[in-house]
C-alpha atoms as a PDB file:
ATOM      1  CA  UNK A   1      26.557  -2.248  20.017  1.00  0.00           C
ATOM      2  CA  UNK A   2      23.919  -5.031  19.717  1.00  0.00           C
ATOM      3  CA  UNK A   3      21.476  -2.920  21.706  1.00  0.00           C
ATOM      4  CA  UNK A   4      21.330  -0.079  18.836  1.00  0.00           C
ATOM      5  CA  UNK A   5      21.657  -2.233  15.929  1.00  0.00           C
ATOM      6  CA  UNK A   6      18.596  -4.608  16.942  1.00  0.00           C
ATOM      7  CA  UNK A   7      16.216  -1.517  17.134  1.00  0.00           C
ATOM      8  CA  UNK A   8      17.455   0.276  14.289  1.00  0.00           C
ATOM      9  CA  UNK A   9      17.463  -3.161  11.957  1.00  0.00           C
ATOM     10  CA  UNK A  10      13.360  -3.332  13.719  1.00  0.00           C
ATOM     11  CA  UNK A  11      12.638   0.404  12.601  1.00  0.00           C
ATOM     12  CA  UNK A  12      13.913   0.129   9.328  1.00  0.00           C
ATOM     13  CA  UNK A  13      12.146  -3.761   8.913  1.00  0.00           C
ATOM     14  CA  UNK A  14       8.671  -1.621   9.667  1.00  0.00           C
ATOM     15  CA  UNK A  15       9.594   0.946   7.723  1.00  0.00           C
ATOM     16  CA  UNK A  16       9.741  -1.140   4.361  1.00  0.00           C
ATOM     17  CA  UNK A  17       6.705  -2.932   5.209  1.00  0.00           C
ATOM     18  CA  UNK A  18       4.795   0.205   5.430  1.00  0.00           C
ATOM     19  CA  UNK A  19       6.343   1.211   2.309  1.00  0.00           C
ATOM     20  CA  UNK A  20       5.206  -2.285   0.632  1.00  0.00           C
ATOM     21  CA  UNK A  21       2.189  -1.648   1.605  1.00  0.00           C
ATOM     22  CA  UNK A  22       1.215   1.255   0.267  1.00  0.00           C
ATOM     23  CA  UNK A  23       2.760   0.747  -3.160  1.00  0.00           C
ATOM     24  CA  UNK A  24       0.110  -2.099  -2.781  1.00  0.00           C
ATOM     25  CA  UNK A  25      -2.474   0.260  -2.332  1.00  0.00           C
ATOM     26  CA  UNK A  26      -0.930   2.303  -5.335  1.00  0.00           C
ATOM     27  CA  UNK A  27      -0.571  -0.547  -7.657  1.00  0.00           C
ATOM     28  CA  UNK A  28      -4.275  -1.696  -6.934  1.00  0.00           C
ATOM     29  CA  UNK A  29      -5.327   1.980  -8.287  1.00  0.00           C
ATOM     30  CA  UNK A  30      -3.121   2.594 -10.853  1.00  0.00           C
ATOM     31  CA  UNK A  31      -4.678  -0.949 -12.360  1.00  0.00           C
ATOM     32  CA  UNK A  32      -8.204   0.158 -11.683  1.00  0.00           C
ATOM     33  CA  UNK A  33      -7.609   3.733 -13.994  1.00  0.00           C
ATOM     34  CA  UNK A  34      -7.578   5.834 -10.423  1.00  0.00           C
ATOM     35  CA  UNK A  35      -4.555   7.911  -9.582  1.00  0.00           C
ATOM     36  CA  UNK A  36      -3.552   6.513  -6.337  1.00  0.00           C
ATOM     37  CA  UNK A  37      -3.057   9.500  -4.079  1.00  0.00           C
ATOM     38  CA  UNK A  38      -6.592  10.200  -2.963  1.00  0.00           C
ATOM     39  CA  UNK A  39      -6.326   6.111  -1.937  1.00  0.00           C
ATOM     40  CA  UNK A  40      -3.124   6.467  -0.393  1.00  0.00           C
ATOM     41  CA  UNK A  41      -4.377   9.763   1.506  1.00  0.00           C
ATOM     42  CA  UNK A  42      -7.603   6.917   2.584  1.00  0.00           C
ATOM     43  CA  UNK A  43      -5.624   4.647   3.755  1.00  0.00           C
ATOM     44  CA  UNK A  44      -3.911   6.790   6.414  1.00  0.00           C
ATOM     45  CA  UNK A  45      -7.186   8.244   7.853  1.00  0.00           C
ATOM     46  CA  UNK A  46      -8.840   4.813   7.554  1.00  0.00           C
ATOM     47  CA  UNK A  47      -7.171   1.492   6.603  1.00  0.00           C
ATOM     48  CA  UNK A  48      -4.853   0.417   4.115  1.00  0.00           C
ATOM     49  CA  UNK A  49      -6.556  -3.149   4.026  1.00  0.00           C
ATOM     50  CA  UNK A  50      -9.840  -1.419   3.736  1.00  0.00           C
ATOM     51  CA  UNK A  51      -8.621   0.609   0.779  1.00  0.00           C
ATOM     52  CA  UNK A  52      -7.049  -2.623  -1.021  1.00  0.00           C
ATOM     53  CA  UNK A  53     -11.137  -4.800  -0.078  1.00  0.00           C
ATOM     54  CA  UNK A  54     -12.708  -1.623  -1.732  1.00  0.00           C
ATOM     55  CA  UNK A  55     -10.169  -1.197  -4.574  1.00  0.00           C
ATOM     56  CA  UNK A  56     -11.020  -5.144  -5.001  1.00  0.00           C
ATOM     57  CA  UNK A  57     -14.465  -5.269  -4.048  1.00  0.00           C
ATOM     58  CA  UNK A  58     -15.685  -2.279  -6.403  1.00  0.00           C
ATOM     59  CA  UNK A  59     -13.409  -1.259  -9.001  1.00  0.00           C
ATOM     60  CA  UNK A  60     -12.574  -3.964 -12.016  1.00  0.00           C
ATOM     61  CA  UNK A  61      -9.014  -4.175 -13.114  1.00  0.00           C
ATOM     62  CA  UNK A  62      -8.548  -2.018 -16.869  1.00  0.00           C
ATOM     63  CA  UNK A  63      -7.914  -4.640 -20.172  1.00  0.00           C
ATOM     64  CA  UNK A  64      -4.401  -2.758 -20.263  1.00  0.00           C
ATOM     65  CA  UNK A  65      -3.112  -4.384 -16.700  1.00  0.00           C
ATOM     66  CA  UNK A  66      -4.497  -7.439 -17.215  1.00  0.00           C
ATOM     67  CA  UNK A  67      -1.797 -10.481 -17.918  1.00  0.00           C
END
């Protein structure tokens, strides 16, 4: 029993940190005035940390999603 629960607790533990992730990378667009599927479609064919540096790097956060 322990020998399928320990994988399938594993899979589903890197499932939601993909998933965390990317509503990162979603977040960081949607705050920036970009719709966030052309990032999201970037960060699978590149890096999601690379899309979240430029996102952060280039692209200033709108008055409206500021605190």
């Amino acid at each position: 029993m322990l020998d399928l629960l320990v994988p399938l607790l594993v899979f589903v533990f890197a499932i939601l940190v993909i998933w965390l992730i990317f509503s990162v990378v979603g977040d960081m667009a949607e705050a920036r005035g970009h719709s966030p599927w052309p990032w999201w479609i970037i960060s699978v064919f590149w890096s999601p940390f690379g899309s979240m540096f430029i996102l952060w790097l280039f692209f200033p956060v709108l008055e409206e999603y500021k605190e």
